[in-house]
N, C-alpha and C. Protein backbone atom coordinates (compact mmCIF):
# COMPACT_ATOMS: atom_id res chain seq x y z
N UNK A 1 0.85 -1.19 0.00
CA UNK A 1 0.00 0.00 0.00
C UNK A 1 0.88 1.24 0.00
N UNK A 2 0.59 2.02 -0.55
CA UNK A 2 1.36 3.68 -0.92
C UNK A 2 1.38 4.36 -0.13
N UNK A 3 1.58 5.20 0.44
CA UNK A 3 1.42 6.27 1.02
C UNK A 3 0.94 7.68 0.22
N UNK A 4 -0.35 8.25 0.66
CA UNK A 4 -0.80 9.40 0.08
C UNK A 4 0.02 10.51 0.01
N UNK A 5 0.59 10.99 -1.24
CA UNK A 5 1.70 12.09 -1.48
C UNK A 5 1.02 13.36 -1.61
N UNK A 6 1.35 14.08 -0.48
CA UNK A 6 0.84 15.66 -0.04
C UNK A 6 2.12 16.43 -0.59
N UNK A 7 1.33 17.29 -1.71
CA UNK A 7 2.14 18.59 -2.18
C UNK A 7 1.67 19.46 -2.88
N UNK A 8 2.19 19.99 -3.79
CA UNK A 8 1.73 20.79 -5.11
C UNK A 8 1.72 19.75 -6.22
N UNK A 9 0.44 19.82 -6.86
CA UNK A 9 0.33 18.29 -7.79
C UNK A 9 0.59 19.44 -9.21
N UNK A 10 1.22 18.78 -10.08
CA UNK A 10 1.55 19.13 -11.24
C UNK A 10 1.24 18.15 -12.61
N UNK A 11 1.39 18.61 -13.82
CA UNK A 11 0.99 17.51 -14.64
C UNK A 11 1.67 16.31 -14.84
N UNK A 12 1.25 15.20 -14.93
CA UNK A 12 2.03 14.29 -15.00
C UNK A 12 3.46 13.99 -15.82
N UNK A 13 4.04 15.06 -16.83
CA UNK A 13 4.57 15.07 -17.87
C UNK A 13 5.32 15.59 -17.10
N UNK A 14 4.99 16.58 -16.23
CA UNK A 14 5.66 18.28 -16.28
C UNK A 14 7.83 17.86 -15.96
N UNK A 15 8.10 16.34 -16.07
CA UNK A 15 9.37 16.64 -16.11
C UNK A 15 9.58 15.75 -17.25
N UNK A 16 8.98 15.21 -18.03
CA UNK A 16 9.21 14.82 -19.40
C UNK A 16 8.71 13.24 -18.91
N UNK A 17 9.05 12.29 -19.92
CA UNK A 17 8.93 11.09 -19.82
C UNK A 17 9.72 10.21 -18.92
N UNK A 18 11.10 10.44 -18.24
CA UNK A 18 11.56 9.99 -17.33
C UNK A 18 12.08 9.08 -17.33
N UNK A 19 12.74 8.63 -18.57
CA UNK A 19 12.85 6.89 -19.18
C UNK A 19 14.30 7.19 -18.78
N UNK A 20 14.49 5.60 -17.96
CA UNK A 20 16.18 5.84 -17.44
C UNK A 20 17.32 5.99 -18.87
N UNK A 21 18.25 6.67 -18.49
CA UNK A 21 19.01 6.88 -19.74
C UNK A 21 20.60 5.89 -19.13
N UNK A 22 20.76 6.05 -17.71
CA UNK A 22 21.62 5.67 -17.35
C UNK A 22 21.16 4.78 -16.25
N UNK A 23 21.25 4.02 -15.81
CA UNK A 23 20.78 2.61 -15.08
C UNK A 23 22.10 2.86 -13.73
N UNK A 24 21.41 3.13 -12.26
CA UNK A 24 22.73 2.79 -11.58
C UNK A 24 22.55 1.62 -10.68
N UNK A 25 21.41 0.82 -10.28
CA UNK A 25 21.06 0.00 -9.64
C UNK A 25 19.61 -0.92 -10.00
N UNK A 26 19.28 -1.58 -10.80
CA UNK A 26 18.63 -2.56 -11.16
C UNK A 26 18.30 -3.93 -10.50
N UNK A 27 17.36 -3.61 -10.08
CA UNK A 27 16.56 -4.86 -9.58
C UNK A 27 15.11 -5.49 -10.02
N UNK A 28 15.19 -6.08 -10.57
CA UNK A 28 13.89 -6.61 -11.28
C UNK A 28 13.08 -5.11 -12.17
N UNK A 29 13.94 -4.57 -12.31
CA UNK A 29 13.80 -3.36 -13.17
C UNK A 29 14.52 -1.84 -12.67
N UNK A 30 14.16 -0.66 -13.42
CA UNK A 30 15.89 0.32 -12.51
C UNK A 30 15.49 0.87 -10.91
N UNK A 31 16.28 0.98 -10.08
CA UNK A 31 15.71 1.23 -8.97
C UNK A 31 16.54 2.70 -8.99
N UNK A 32 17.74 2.71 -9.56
CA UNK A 32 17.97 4.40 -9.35
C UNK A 32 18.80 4.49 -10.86
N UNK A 33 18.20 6.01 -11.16
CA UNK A 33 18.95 6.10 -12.58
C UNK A 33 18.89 7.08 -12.69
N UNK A 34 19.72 7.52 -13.85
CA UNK A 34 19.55 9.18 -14.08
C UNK A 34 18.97 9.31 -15.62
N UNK A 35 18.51 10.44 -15.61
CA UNK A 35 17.97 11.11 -16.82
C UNK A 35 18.00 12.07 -17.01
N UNK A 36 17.01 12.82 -18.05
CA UNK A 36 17.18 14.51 -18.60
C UNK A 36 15.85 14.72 -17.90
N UNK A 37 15.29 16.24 -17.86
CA UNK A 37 13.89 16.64 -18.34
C UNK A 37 13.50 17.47 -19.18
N UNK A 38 12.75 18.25 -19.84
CA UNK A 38 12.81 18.49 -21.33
C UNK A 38 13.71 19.49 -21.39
N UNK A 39 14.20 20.03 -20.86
CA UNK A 39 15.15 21.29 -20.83
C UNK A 39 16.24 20.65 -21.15
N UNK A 40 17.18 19.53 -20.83
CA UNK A 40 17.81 18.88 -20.98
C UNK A 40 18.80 19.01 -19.77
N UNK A 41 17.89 19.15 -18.47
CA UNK A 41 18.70 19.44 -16.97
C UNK A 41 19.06 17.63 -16.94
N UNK A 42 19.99 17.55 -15.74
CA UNK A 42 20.16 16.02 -15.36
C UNK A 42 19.44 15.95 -14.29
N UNK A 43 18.43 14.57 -14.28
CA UNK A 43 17.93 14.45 -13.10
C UNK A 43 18.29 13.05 -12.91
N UNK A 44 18.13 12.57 -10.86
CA UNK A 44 18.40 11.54 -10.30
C UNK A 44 17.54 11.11 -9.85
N UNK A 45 17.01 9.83 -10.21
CA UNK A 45 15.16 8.91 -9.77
C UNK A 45 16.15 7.99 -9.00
N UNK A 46 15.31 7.74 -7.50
CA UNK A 46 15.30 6.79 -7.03
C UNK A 46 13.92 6.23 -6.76
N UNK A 47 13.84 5.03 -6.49
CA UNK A 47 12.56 4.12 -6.35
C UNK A 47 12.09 4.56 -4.91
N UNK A 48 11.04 4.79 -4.21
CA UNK A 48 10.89 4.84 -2.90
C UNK A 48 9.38 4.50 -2.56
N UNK A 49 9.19 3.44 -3.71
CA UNK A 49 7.82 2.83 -3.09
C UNK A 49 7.46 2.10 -4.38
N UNK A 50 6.61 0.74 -4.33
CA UNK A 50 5.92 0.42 -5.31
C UNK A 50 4.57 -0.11 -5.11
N UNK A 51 3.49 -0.65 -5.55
CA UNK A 51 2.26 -1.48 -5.55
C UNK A 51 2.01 -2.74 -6.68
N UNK A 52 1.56 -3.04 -6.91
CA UNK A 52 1.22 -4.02 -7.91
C UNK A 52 1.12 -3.51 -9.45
N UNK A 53 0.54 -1.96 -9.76
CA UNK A 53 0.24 -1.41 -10.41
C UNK A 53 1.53 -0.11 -10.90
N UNK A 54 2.03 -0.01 -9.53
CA UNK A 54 2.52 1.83 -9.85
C UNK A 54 3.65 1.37 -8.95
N UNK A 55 4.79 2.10 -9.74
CA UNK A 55 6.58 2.36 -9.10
C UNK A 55 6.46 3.93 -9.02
N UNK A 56 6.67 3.96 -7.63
CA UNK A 56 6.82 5.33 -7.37
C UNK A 56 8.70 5.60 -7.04
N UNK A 57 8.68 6.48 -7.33
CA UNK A 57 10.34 7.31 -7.50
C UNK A 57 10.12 9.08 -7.03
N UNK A 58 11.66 9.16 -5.88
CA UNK A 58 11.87 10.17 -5.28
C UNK A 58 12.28 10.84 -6.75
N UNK A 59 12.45 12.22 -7.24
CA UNK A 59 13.13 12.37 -7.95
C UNK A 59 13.75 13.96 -8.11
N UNK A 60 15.10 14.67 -7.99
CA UNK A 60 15.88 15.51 -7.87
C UNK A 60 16.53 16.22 -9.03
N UNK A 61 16.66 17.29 -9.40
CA UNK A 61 18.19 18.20 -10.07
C UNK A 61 19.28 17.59 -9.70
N UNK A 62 20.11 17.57 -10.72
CA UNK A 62 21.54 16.78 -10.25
C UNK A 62 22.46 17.75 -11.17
N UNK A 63 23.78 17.49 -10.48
CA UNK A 63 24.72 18.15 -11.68
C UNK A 63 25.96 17.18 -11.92
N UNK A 64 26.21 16.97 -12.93
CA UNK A 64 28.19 16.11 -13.05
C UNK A 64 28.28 16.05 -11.89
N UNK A 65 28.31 17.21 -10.96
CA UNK A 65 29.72 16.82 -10.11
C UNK A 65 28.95 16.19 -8.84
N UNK A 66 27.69 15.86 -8.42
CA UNK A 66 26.77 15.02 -7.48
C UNK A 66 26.79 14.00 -7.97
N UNK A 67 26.81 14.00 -9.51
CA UNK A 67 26.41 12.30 -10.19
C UNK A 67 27.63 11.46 -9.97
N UNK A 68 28.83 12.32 -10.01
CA UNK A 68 30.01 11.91 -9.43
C UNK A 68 30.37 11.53 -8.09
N UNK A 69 30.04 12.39 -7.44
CA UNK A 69 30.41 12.04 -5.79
C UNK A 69 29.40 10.83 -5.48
N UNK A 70 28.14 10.61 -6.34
CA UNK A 70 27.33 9.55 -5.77
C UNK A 70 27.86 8.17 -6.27
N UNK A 71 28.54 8.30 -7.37
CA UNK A 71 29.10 7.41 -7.79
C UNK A 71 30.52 6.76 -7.83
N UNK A 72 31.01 7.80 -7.17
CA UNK A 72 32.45 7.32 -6.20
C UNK A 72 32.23 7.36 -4.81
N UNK A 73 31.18 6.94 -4.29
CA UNK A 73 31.21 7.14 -2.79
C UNK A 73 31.25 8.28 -1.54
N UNK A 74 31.30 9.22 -2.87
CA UNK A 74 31.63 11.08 -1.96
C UNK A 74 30.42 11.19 -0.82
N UNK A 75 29.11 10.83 -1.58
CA UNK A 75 27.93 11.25 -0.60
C UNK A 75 27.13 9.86 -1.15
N UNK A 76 25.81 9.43 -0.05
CA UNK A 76 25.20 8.80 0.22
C UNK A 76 23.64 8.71 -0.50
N UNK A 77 22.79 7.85 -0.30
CA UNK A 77 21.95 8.25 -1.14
C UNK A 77 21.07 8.83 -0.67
N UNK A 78 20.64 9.19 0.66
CA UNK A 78 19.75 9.95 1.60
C UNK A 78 20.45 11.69 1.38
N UNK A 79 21.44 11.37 1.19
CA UNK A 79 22.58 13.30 0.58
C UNK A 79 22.08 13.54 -0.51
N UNK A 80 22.22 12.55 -1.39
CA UNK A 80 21.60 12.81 -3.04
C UNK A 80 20.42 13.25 -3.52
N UNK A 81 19.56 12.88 -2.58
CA UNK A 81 17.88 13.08 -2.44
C UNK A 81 17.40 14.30 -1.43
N UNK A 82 18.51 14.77 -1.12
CA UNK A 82 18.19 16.07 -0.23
C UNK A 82 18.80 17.10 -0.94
N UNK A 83 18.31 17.95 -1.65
CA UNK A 83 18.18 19.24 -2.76
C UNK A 83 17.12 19.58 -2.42
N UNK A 84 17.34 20.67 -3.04
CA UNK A 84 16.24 21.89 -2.77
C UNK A 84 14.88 21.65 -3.70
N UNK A 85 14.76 21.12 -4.90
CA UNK A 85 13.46 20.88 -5.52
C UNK A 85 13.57 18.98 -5.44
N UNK A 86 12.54 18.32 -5.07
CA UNK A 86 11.99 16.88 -4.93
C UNK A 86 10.77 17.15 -5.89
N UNK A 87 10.94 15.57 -6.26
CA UNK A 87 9.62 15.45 -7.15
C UNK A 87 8.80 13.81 -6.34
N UNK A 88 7.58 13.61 -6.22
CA UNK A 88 7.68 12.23 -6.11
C UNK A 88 6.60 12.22 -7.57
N UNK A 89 7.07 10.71 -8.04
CA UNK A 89 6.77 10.54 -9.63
C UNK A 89 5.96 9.12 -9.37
N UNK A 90 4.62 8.81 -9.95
CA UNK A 90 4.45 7.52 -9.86
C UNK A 90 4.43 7.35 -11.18
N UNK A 91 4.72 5.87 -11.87
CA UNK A 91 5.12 5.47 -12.54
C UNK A 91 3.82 3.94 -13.35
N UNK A 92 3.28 3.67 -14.37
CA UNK A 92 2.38 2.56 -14.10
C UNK A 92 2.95 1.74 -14.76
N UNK A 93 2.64 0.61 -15.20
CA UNK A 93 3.32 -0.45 -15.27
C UNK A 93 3.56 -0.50 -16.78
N UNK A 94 3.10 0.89 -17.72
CA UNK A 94 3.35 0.67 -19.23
C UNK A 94 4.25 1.68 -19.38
N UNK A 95 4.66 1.85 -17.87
CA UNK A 95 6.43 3.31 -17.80
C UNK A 95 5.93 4.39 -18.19
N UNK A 96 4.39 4.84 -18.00
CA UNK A 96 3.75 6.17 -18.63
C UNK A 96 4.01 6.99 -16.64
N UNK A 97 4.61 8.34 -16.71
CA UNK A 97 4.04 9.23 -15.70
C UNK A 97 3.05 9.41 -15.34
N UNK A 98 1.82 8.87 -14.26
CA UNK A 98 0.66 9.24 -14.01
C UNK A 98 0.59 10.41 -13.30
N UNK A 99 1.71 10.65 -12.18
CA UNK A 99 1.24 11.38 -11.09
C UNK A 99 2.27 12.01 -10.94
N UNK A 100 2.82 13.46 -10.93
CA UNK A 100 4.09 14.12 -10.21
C UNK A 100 3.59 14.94 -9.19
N UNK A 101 4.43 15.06 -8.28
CA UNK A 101 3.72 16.04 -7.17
C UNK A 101 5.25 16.59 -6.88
N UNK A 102 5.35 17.97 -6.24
CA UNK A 102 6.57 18.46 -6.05
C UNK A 102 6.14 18.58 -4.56
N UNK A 103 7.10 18.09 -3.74
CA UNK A 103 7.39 17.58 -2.33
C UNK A 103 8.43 18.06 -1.85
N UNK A 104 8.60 18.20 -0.69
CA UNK A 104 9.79 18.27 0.24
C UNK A 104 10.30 16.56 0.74
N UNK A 105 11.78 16.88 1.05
CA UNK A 105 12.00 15.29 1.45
C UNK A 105 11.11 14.89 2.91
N UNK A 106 11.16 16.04 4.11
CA UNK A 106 10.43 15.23 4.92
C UNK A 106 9.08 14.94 4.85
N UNK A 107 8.12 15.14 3.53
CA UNK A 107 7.20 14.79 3.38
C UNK A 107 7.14 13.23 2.54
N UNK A 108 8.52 12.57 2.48
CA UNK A 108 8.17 11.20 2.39
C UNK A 108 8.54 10.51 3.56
N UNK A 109 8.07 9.30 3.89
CA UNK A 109 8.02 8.41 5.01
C UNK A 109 9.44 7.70 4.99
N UNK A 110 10.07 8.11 6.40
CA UNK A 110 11.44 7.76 6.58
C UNK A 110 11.61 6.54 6.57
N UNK A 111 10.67 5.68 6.09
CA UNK A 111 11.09 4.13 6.17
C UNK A 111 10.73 4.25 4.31
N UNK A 112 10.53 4.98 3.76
CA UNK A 112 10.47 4.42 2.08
C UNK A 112 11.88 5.21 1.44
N UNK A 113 12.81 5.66 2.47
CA UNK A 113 13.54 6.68 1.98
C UNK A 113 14.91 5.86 2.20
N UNK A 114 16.28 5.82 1.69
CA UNK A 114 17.51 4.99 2.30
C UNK A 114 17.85 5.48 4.15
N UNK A 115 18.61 4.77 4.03
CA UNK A 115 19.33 5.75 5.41
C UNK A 115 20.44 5.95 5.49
N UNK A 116 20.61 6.80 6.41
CA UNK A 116 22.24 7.68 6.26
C UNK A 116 22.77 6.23 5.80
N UNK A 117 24.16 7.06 5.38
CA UNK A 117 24.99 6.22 4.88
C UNK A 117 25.09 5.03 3.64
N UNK A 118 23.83 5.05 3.97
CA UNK A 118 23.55 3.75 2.48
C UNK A 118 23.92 4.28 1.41
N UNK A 119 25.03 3.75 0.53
CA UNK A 119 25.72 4.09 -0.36
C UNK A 119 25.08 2.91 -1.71
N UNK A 120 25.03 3.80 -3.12
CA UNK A 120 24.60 3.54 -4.27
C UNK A 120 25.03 2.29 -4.30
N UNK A 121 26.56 1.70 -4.12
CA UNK A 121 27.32 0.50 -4.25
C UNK A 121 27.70 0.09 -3.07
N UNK A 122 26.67 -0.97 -2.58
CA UNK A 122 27.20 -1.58 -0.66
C UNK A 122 28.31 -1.79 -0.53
N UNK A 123 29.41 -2.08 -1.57
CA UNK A 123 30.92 -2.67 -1.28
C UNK A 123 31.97 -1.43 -2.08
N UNK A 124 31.32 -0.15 -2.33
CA UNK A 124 32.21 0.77 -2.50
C UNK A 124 32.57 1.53 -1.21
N UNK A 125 34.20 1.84 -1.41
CA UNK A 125 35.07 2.59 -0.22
C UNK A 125 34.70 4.09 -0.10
N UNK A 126 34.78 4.66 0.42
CA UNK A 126 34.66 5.86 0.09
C UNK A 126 36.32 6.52 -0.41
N UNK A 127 35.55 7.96 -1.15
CA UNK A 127 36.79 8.37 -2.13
C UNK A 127 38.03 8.93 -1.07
N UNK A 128 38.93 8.89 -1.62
CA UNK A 128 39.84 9.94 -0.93
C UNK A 128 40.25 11.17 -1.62
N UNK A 129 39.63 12.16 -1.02
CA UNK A 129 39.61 13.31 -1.82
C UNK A 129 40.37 14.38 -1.12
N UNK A 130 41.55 14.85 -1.77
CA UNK A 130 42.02 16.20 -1.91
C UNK A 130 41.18 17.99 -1.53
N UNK A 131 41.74 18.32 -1.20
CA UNK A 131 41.19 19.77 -0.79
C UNK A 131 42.39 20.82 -0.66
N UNK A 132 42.26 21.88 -0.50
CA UNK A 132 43.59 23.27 -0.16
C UNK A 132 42.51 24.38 0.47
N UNK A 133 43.23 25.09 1.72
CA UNK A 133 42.38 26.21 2.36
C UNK A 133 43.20 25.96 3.48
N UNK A 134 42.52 26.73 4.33
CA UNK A 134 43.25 27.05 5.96
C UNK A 134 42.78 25.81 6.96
N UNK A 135 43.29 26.14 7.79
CA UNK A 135 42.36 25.21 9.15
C UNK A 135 41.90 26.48 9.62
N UNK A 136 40.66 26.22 10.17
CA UNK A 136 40.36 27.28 11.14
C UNK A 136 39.56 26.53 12.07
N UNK A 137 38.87 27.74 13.37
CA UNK A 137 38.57 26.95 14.30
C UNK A 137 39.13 25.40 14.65
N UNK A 138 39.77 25.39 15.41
CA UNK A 138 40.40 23.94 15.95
C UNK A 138 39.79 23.62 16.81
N UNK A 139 39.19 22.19 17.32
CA UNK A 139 39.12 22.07 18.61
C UNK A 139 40.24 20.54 18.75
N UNK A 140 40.50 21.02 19.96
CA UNK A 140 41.48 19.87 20.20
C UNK A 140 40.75 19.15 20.89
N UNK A 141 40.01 19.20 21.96
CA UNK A 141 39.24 18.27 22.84
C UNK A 141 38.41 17.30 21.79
N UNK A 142 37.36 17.85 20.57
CA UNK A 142 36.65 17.29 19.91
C UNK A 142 37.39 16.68 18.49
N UNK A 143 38.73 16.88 18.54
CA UNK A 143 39.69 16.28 17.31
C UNK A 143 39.13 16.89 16.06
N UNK A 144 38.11 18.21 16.30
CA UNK A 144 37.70 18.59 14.37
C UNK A 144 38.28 19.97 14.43
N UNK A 145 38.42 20.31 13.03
CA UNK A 145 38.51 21.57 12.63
C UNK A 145 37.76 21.72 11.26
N UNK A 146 37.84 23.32 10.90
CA UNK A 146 37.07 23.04 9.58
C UNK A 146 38.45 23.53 8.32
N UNK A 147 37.99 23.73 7.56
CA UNK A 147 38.58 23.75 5.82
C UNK A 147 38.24 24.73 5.30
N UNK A 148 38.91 26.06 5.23
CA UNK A 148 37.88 27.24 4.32
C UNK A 148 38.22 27.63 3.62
N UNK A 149 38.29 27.71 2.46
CA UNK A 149 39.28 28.62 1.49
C UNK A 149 39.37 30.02 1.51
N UNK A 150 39.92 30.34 0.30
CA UNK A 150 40.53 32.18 0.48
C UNK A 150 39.09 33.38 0.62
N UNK A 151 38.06 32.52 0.17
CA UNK A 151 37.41 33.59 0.96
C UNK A 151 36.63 33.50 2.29
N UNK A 152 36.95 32.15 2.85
CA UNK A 152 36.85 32.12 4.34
C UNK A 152 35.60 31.29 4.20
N UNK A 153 35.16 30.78 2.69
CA UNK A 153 33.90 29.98 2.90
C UNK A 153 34.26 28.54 3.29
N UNK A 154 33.57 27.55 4.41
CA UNK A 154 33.79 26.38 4.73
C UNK A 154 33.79 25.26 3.34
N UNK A 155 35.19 24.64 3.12
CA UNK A 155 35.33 23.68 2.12
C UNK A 155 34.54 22.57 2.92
N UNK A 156 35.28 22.23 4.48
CA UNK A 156 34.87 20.83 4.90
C UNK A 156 35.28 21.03 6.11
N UNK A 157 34.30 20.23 7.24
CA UNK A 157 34.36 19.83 8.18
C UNK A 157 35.34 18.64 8.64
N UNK A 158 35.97 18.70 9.60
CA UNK A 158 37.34 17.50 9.30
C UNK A 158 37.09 17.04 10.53
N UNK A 159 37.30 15.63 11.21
CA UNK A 159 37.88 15.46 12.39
C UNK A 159 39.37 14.50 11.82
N UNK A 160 40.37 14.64 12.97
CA UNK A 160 41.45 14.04 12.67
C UNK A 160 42.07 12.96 13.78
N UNK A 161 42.96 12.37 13.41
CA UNK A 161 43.47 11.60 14.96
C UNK A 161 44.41 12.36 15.30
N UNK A 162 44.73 12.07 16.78
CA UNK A 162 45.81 12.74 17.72
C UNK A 162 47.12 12.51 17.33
N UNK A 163 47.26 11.77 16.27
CA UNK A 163 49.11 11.84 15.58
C UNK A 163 48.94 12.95 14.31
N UNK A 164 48.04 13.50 14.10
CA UNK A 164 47.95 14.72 13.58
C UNK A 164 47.69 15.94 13.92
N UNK A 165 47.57 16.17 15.00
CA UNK A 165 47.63 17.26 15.74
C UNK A 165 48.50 18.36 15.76
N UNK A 166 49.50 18.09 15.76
CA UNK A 166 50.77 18.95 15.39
C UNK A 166 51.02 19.66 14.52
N UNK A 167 50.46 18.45 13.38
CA UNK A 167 50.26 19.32 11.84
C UNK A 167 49.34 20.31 11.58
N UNK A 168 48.47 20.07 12.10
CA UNK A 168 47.06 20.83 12.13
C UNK A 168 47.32 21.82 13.00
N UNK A 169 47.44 21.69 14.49
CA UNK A 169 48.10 23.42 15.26
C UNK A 169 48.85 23.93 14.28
N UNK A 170 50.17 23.54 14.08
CA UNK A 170 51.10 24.29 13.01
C UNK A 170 50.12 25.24 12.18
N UNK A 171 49.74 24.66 11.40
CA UNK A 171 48.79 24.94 10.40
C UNK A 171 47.99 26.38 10.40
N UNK A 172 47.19 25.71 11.75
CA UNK A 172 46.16 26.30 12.26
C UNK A 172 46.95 28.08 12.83
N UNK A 173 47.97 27.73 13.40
CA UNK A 173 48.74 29.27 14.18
C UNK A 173 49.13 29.77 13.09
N UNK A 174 49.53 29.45 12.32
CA UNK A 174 50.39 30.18 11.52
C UNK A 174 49.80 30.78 10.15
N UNK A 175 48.48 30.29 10.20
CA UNK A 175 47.74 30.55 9.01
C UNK A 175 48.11 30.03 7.71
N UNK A 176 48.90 28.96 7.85
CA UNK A 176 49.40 28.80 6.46
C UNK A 176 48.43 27.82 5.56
N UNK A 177 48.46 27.90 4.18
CA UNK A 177 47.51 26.90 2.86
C UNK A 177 47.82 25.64 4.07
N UNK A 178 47.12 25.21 3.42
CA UNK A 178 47.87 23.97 3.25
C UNK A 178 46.86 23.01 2.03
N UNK A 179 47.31 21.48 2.00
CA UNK A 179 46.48 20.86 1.47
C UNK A 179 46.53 19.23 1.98
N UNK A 180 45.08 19.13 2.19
CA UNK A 180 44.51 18.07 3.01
C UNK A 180 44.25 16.26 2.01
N UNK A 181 44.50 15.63 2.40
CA UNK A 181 43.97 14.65 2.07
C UNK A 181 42.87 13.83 3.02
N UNK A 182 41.37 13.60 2.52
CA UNK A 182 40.39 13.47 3.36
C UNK A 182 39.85 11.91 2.75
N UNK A 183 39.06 11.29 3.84
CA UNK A 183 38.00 10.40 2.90
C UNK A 183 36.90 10.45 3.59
N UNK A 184 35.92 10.81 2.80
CA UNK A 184 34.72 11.12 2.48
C UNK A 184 33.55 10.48 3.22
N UNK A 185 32.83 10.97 3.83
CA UNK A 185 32.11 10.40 4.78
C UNK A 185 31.32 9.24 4.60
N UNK A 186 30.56 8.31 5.18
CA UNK A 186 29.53 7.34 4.53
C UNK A 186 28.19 8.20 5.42
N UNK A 187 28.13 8.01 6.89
CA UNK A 187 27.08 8.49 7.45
C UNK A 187 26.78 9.37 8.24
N UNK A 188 28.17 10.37 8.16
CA UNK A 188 28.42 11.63 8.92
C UNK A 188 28.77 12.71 7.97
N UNK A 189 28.27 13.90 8.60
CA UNK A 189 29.22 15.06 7.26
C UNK A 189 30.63 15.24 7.78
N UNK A 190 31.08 14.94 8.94
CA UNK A 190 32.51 14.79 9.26
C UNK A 190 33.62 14.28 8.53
N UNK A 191 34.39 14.40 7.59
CA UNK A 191 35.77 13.65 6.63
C UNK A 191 36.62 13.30 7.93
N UNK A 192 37.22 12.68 7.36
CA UNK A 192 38.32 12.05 7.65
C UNK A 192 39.19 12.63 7.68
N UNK A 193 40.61 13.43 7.94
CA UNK A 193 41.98 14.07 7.63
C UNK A 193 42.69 12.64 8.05
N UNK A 194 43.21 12.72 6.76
CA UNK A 194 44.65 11.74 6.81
C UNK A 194 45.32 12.13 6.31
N UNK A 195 45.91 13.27 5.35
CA UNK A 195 47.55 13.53 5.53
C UNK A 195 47.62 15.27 5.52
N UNK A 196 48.28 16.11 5.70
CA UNK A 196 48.39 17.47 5.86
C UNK A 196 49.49 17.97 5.44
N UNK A 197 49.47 18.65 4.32
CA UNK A 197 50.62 18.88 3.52
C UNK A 197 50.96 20.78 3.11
N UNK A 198 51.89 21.46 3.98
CA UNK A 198 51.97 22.85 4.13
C UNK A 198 52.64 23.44 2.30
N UNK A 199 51.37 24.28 1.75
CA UNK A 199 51.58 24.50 0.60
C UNK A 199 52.43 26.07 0.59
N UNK A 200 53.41 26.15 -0.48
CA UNK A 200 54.11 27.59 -0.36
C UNK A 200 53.44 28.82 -0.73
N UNK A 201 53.87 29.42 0.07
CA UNK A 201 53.04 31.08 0.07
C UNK A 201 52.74 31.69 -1.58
């Protein structure tokens, strides 16, 4: 049984036909994929409910560089589905759009939705990704600092271990670049810092 989708109801079309173009998880048909809509924006469908009759799908704006991080492990699929415009789409069994409604995420039911951390590929690592900016704010008691670049906007939230500490005060007093090597969260927005490397003025 479905759950009744409360929103702004729109025409069933209103993001085009929705036919997966790219397949990222298939189970007895696609459960998350990406596509266009007539504009030729990229969008990301995930499945988040079905019936006998109708596959219903969460569905989002995406850009390269999300379709990327979702697909190297950068972010999760509960991250991917949290943007600023949601669609929920039902779907009938001849792949025609019956129903779009434009939704907020907490207006779907936290049990039809992934959960933190659940990643697109259960046996992918997460990435190790590169960054450059300052440390600022340190806390030493709580092992985080953050990542901001030159205009002081937050790159990333870091926590680190206590054999990096040194590097990071250094860092941190002296104001100097530096550049971080991180890996990428699964079910926290917290990274990882694993190596700290002081870049020249």
């Amino acid at each position: 049984m479905l759950w009744e989708v409360k929103g702004r109801v729109l025409p069933p079309e209103f993001l085009g036909e929705l036919q997966p173009e790219t397949v990222l998880f298939d189970y007895e048909g696609p459960r998350s994929y990406f596509t266009h809509d007539p504009q030729g924006g990229l969008l990301f469908a995930h499945q988040c409910g079905e019936s006998d009759h109708v596959w219903r799908y969460a569905v989002v704006p995406f850009s390269d560089e999300l379709a990327e991080a979702l697909q190297t492990g950068r972010i999760d699929l509960r991250t991917a589905l949290d943007q600023p415009r949601i669609w929920v789409v039902d779907f009938s069994r001849s792949t025609q759009p019956e129903q779009c409604v434009a939704v907020r995420l907490s207006d779907i039911p936290a049990d039809c939705l992934p959960k933190p951390g659940v990643m697109l590929y259960a046996d992918l690592e997460p990435a190790i990704v590169e960054k450059a900016g300052y440390i600022r704010e340190l806390d030493r008691d709580e092992h985080t600092c953050l990542l901001r670049d030159d205009e002081g906007v937050t790159v990333a939230k870091l926590s680190f271990d206590e054999s990096l500490f040194d590097e990071v005060k250094v860092a941190f007093d002296a104001e100097r670049r530096v550049k971080v090597a991180t890996k990428a969260p699964r079910a926290t927005p917290i990274a990882e810092l694993l190596t700290v490397e002081f870049l020249s003025s």
